[in-house]
N, C-alpha and C. Protein backbone atom coordinates (compact mmCIF):
# COMPACT_ATOMS: atom_id res chain seq x y z
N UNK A 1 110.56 115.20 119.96
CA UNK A 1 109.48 114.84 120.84
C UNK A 1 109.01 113.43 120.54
N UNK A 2 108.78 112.58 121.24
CA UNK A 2 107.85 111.29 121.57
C UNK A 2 107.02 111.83 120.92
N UNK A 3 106.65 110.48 120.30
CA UNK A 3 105.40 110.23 119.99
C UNK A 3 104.46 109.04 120.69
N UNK A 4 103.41 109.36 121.01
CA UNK A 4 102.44 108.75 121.80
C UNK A 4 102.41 107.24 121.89
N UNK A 5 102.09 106.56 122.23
CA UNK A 5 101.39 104.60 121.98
C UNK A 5 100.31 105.03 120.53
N UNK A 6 99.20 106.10 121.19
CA UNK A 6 98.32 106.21 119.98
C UNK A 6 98.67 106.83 118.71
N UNK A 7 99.73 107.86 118.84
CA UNK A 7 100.19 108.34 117.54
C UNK A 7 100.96 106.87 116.81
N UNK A 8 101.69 106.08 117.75
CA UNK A 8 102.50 104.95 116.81
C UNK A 8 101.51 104.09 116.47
N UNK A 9 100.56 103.88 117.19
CA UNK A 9 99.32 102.90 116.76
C UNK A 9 98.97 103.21 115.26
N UNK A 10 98.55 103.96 115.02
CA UNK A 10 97.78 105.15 114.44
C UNK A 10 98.66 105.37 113.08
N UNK A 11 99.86 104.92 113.30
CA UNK A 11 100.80 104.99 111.94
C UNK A 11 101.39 103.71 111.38
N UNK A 12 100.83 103.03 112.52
CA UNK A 12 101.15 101.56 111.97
C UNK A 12 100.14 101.32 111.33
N UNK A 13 98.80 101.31 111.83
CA UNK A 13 97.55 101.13 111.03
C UNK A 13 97.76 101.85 109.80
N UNK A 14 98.20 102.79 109.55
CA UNK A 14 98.13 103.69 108.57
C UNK A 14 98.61 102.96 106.97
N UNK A 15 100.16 102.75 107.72
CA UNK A 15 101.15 101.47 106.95
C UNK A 15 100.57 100.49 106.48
N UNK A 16 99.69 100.08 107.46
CA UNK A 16 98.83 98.61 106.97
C UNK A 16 98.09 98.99 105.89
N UNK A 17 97.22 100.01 106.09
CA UNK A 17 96.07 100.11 105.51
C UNK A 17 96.22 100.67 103.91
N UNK A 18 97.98 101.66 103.51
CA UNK A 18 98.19 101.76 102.46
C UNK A 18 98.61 100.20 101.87
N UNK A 19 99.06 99.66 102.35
CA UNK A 19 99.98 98.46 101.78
C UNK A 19 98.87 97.56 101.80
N UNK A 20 97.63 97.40 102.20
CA UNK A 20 96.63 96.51 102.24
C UNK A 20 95.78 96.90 100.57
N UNK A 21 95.36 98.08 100.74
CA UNK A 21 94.70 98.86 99.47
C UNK A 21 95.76 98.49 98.56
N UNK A 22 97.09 98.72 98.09
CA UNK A 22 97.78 98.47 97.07
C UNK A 22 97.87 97.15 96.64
N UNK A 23 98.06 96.04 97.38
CA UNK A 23 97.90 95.13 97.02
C UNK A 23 96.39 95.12 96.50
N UNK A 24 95.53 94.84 97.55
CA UNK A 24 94.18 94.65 97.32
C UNK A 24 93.80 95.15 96.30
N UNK A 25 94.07 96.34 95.59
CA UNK A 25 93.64 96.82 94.57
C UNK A 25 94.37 96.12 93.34
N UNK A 26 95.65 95.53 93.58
CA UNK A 26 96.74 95.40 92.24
C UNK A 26 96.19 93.69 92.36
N UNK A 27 96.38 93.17 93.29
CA UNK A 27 96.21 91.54 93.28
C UNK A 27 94.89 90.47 93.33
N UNK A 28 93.77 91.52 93.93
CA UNK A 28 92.62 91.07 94.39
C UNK A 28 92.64 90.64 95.78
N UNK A 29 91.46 90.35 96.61
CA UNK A 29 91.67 89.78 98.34
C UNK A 29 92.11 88.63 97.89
N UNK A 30 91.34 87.75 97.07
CA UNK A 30 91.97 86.18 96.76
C UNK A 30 93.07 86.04 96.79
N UNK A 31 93.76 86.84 95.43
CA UNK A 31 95.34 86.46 96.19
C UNK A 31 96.22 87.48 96.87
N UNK A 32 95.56 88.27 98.13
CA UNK A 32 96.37 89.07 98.87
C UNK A 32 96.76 88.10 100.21
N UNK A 33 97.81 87.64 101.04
CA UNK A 33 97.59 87.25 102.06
C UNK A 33 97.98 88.71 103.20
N UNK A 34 97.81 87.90 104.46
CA UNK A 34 98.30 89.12 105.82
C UNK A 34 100.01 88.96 105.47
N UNK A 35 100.42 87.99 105.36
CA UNK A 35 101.87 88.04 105.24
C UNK A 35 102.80 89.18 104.04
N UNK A 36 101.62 89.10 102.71
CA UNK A 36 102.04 90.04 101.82
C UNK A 36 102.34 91.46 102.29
N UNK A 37 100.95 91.65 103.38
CA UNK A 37 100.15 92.76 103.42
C UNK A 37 101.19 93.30 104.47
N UNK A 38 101.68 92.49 105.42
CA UNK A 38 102.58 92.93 106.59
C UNK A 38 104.24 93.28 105.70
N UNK A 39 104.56 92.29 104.57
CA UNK A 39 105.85 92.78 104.02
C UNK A 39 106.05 93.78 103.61
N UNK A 40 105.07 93.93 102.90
CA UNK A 40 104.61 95.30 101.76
C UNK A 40 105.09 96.88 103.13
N UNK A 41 104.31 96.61 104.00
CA UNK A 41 104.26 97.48 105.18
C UNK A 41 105.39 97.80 105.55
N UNK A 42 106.28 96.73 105.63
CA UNK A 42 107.80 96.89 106.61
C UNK A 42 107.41 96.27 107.65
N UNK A 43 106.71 95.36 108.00
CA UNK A 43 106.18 94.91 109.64
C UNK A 43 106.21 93.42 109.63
N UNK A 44 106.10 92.66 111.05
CA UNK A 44 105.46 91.57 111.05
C UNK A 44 104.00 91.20 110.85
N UNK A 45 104.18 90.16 110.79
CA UNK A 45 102.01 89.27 110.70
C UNK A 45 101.82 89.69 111.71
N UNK A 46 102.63 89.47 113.02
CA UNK A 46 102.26 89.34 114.60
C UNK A 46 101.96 90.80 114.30
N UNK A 47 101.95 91.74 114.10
CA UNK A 47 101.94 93.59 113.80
C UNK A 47 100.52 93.73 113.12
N UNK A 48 100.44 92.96 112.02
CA UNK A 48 99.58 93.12 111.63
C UNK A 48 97.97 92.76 112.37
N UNK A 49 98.58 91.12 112.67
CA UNK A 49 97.46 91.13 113.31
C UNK A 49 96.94 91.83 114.42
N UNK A 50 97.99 92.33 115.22
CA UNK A 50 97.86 93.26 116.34
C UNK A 50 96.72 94.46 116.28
N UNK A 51 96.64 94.80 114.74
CA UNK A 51 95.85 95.72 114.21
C UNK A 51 94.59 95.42 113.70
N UNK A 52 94.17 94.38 113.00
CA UNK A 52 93.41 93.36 112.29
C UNK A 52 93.43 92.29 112.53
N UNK A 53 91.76 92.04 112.41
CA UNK A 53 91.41 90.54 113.39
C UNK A 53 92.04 89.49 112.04
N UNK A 54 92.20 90.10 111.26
CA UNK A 54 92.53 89.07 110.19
C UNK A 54 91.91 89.72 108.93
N UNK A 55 92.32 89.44 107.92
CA UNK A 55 92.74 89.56 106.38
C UNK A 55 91.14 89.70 106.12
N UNK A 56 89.72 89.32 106.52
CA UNK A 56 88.58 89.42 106.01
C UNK A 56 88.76 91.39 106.88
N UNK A 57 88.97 91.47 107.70
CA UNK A 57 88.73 93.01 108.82
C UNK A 57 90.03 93.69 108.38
N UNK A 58 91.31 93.21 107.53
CA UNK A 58 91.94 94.72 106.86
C UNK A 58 91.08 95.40 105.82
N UNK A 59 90.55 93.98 105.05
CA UNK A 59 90.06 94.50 104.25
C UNK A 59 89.01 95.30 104.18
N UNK A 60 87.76 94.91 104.95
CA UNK A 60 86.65 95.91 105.37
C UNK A 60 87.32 97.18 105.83
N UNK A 61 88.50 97.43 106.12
CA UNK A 61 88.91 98.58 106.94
C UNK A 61 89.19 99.53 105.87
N UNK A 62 89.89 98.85 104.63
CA UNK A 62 90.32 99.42 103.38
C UNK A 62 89.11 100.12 102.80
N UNK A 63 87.96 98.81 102.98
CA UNK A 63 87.04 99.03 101.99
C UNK A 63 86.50 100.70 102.54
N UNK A 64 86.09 100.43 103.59
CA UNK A 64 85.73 101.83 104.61
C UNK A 64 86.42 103.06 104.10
N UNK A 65 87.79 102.79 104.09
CA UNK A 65 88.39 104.17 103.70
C UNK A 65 88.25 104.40 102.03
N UNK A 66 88.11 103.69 101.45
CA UNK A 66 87.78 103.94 100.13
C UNK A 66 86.76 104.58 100.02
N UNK A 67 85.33 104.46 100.88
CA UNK A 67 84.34 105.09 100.85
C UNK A 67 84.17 106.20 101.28
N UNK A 68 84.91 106.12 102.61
CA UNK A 68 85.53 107.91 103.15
C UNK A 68 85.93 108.92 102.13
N UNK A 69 86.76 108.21 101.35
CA UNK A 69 87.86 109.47 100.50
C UNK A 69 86.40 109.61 99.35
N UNK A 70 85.86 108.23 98.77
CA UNK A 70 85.21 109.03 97.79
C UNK A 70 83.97 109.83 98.27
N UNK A 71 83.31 109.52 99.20
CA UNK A 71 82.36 110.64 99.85
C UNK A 71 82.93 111.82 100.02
N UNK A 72 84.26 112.31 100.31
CA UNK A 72 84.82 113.31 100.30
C UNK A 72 84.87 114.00 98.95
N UNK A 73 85.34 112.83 98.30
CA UNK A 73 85.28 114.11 96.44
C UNK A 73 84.09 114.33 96.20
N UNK A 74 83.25 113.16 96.40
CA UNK A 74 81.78 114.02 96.23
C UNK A 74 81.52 114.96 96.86
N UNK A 75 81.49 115.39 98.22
CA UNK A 75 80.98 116.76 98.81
C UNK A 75 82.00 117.80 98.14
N UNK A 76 83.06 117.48 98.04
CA UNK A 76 83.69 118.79 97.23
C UNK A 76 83.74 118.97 96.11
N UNK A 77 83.24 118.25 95.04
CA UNK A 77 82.62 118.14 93.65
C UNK A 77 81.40 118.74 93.99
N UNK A 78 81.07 118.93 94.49
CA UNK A 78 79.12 119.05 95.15
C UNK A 78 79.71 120.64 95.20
N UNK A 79 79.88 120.94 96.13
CA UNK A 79 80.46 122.07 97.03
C UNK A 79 80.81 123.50 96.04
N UNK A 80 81.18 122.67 94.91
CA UNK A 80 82.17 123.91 94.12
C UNK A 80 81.18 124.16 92.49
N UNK A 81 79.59 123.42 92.96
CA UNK A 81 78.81 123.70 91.89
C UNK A 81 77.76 124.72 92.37
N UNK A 82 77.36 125.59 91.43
CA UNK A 82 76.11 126.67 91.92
C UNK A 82 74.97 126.12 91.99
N UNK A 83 73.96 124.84 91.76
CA UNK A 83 73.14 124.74 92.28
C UNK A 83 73.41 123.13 92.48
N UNK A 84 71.83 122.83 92.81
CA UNK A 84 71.96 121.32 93.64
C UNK A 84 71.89 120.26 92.30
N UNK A 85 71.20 120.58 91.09
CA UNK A 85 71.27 119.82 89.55
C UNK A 85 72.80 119.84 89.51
N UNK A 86 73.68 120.84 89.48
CA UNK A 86 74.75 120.76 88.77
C UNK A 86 75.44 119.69 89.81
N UNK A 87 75.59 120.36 91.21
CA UNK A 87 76.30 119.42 92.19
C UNK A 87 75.83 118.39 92.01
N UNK A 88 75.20 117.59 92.17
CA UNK A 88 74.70 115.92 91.50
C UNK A 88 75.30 115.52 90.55
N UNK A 89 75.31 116.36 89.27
CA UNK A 89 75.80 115.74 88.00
C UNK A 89 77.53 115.93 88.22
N UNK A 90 77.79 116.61 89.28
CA UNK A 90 79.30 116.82 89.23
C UNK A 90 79.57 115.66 90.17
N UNK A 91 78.97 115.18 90.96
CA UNK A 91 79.41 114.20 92.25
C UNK A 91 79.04 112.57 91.12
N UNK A 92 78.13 112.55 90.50
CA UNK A 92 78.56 111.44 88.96
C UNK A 92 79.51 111.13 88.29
N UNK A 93 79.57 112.40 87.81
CA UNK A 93 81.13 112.41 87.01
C UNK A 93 82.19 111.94 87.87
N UNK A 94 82.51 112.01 89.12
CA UNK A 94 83.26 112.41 89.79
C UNK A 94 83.47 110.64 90.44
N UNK A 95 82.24 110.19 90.75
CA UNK A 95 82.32 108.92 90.85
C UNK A 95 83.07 107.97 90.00
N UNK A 96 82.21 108.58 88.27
CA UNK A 96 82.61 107.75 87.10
C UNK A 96 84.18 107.79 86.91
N UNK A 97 84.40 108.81 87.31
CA UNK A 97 86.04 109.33 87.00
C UNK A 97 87.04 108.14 88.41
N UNK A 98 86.07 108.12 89.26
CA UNK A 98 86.08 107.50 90.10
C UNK A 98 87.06 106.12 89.80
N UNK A 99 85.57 105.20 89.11
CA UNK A 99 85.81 103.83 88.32
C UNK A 99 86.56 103.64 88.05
N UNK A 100 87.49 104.59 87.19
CA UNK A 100 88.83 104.01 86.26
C UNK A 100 89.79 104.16 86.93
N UNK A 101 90.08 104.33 88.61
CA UNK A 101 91.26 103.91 89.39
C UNK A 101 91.15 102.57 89.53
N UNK A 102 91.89 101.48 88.79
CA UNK A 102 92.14 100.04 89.09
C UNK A 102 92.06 99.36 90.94
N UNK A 103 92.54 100.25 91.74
CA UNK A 103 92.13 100.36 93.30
C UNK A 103 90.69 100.05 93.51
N UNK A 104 90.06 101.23 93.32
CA UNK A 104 88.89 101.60 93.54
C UNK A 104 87.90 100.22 92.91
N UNK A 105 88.48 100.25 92.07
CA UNK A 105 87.34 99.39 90.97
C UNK A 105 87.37 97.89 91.41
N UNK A 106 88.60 97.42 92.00
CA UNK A 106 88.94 96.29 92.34
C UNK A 106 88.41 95.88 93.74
N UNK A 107 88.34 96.88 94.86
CA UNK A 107 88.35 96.53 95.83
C UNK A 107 86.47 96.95 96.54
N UNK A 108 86.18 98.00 95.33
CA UNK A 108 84.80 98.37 95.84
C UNK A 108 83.85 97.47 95.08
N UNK A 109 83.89 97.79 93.74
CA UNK A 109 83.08 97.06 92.74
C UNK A 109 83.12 96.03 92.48
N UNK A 110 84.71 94.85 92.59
CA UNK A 110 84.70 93.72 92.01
C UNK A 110 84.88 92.92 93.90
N UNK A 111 85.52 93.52 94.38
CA UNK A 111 86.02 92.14 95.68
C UNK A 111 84.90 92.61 96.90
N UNK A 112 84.54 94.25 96.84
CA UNK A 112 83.76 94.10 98.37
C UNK A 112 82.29 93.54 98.13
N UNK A 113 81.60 93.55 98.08
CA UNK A 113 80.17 92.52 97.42
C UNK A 113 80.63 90.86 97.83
N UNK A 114 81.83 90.46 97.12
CA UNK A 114 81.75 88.77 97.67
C UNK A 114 82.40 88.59 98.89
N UNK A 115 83.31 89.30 99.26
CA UNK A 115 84.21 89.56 100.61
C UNK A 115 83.53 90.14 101.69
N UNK A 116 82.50 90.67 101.74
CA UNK A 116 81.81 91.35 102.57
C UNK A 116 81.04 91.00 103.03
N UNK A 117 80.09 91.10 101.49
CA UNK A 117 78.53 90.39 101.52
C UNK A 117 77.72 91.58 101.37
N UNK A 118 76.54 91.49 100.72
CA UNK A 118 76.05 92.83 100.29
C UNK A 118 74.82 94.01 101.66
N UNK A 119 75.14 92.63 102.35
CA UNK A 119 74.66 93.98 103.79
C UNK A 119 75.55 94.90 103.97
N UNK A 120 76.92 94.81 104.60
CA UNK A 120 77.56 94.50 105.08
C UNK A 120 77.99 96.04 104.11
N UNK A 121 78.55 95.69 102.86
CA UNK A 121 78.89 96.65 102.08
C UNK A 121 77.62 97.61 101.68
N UNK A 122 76.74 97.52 101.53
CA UNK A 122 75.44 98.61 101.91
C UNK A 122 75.53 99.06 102.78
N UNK A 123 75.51 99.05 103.96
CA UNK A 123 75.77 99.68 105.49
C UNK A 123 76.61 100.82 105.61
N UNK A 124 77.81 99.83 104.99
CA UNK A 124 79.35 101.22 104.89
C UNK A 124 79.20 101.96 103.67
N UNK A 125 78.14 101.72 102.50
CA UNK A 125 77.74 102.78 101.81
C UNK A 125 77.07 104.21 102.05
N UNK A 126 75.96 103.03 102.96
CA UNK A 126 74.99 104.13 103.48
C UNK A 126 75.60 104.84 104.48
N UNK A 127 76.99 104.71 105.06
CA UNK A 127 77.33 105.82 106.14
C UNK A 127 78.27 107.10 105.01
N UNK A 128 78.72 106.05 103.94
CA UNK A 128 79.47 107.44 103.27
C UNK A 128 78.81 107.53 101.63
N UNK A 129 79.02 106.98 100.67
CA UNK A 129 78.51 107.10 99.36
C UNK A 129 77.40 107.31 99.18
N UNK A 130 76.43 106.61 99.92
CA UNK A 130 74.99 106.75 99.47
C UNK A 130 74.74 108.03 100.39
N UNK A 131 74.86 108.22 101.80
CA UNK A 131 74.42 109.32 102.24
C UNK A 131 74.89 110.56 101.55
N UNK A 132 76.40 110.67 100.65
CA UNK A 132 76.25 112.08 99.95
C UNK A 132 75.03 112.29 98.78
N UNK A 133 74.76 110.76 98.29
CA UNK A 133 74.16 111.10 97.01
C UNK A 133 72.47 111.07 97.86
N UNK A 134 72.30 110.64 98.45
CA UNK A 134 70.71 110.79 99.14
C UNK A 134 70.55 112.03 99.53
N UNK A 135 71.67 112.91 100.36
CA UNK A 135 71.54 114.29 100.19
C UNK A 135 71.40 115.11 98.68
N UNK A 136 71.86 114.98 97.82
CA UNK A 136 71.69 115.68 96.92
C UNK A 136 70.44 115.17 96.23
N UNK A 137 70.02 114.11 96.20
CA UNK A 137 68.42 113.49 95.31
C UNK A 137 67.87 113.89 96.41
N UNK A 138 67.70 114.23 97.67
CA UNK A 138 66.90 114.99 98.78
C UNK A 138 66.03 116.20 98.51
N UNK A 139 67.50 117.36 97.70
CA UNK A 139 67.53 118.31 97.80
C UNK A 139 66.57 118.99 96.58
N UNK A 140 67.07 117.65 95.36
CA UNK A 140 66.05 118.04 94.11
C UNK A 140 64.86 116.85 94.13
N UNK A 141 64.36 116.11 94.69
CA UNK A 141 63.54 115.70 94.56
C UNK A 141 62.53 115.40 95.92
N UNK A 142 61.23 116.24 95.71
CA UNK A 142 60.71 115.87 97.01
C UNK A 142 60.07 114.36 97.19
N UNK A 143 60.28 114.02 98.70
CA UNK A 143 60.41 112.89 99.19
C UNK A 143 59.20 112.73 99.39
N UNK A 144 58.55 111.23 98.44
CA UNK A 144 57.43 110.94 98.05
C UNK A 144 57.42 109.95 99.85
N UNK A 145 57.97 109.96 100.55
CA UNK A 145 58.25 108.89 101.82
C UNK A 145 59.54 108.37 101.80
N UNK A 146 59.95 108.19 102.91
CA UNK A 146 61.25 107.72 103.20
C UNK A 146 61.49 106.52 102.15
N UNK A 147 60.64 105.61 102.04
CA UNK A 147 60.83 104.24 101.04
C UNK A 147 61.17 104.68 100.12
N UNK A 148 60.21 105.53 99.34
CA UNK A 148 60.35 105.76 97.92
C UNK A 148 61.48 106.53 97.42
N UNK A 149 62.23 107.34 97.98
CA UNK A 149 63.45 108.09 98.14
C UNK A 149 65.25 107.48 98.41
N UNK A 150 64.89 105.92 99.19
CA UNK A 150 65.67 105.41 99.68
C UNK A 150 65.87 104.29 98.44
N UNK A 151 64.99 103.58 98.22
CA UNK A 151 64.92 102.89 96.86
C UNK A 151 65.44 103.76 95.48
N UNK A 152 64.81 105.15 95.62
CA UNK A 152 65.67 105.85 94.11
C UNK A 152 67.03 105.77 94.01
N UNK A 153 67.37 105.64 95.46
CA UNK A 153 68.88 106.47 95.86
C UNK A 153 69.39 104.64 95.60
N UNK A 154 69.13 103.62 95.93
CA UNK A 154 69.68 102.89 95.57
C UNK A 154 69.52 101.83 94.50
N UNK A 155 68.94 102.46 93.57
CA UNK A 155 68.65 102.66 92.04
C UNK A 155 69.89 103.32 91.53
N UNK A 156 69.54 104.19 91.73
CA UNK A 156 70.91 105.33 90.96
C UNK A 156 72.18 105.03 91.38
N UNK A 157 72.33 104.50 92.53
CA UNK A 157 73.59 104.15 92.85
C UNK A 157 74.04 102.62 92.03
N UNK A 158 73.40 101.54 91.86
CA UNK A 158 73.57 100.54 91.32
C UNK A 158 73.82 100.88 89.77
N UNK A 159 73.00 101.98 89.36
CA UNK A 159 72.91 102.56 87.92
C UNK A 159 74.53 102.92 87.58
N UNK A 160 74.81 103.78 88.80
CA UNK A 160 76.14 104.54 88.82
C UNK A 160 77.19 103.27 88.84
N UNK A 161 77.49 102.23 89.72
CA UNK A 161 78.12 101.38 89.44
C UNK A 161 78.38 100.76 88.72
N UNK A 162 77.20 100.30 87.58
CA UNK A 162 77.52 99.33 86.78
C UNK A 162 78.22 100.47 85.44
N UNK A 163 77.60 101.52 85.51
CA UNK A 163 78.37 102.12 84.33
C UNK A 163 80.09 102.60 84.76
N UNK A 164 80.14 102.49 85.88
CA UNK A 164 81.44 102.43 86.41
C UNK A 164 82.31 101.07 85.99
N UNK A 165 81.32 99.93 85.79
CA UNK A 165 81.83 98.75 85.65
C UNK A 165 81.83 98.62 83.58
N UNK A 166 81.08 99.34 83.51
CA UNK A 166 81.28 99.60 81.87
C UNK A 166 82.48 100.28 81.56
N UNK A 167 82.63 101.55 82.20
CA UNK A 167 83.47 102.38 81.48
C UNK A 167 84.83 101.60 82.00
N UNK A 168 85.39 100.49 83.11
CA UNK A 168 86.22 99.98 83.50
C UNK A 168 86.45 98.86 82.19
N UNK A 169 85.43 98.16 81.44
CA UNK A 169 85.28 97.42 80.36
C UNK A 169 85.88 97.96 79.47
N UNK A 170 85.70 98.79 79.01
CA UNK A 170 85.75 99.49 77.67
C UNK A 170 87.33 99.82 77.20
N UNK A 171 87.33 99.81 76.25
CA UNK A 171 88.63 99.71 75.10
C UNK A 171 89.40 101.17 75.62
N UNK A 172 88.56 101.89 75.21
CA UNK A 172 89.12 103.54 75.39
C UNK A 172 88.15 104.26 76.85
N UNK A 173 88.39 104.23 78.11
CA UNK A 173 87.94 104.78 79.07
C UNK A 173 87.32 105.84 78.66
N UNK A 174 88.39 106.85 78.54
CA UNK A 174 88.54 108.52 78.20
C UNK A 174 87.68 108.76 77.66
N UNK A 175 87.19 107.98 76.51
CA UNK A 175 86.54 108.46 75.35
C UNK A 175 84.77 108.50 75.54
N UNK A 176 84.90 106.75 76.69
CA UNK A 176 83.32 106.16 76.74
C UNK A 176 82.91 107.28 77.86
N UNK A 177 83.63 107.64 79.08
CA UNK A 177 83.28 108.49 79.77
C UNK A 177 82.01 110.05 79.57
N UNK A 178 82.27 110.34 78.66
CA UNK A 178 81.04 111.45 78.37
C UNK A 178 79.98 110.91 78.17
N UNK A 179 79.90 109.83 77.30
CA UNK A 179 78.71 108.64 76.93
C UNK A 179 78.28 108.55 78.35
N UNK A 180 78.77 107.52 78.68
CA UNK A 180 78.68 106.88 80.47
C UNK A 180 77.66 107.76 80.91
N UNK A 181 78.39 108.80 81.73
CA UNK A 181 78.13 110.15 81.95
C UNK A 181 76.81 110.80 81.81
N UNK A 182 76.71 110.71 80.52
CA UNK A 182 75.35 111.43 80.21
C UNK A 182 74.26 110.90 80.49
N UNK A 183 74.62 109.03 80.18
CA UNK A 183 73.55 108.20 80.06
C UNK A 183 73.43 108.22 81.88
N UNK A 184 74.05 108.19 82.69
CA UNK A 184 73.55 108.27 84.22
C UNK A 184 72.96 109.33 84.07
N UNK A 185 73.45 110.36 83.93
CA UNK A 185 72.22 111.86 84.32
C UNK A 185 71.20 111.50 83.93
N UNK A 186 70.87 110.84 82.59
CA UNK A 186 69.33 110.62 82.28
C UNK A 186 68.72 109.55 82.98
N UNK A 187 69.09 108.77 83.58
CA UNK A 187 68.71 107.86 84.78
C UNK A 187 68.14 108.32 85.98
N UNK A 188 69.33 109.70 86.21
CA UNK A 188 68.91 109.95 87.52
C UNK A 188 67.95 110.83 87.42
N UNK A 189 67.63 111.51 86.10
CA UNK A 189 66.72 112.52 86.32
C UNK A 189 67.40 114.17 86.03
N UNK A 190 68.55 113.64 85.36
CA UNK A 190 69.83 115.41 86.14
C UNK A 190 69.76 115.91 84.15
N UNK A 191 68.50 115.49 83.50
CA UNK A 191 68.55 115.91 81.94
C UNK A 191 68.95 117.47 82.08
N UNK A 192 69.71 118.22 81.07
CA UNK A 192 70.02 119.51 80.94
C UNK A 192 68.54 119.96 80.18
């Protein structure tokens, strides 16, 4: 059977968007070009661009899906805990565990902030990362007002990053991870 214009669309983007993240994650945006990004793929530039306005919009596209998949482990890290304390401290971990994919760490924490710009990458937080974790600080903490709730949530999230950007530092990952770990729960409030 044929496949559609939109199913081939739809798998070309797909192509792009792994081969965009691999680089992007292994090389940095600085030195990724569209030409890499289209070889890597199996395609032309003219292909690529067909898909992307250009090398600043693969990348936001990457960045996007990075935030998709990890909002996803969080709700199912969340999902598979018995109450709303534990699901929090499991969607942490889960982040932190997060950090130490060289991908992740490269393209969320170190390149989207200067490539983006920090609206820009707040925005596409707040549609996936921050909205799982604002649901769960929702759920255990009553909402002193929308401000005061929205500010915690992006408190804890900056909290959560930089120890993401620690445990990415560190000599022995594996090891700093429980440290890390603990020291966010007591940030966020998630003390046993």
């Amino acid at each position: 059977m044929r496949r559609t214009q939109a199913e081939r669309s739809g798998a070309t983007t797909a192509q792009l968007l792994d081969a965009a993240r691999e680089l992007f994650g292994r090389d940095g945006y600085a030195a990724t070009s569209i030409d890499a990004v289209a070889a890597e793929a199996g395609m032309t530039k003219g292909a690529a661009y067909h898909h992307f306005p250009g090398k600043a919009g693969l990348f936001r596209a990457v960045f996007v899906v990075q935030q998709e998949r990890m909002a996803a482990a969080l709700e199912a890290a969340a999902a598979a805990e018995p109450d709303p304390r534990a699901a929090l401290r499991a969607g942490c971990l889960t982040f932190l565990e997060r950090c130490l994919d060289p991908d992740f760490r490269r393209i969320v924490l170190l390149d989207g902030p200067s490539v983006l710009g920090w609206e820009t990458v707040r925005a596409i937080e707040y549609a996936h990362t921050l909205r799982v974790l604002r649901a769960g600080m929702t759920v255990l903490h009553e909402p002193d007002g929308d401000g005061d709730l929205t500010a915690r949530c992006q408190l804890a999230f900056g909290a959560l990053c930089e120890a993401g950007m620690m445990l990415a530092r560190s000599d022995d990952p594996a090891r700093a991870l429980p440290v890390v770990a603990a020291e966010a729960e007591r940030l966020l409030g998630l003390g046993r």
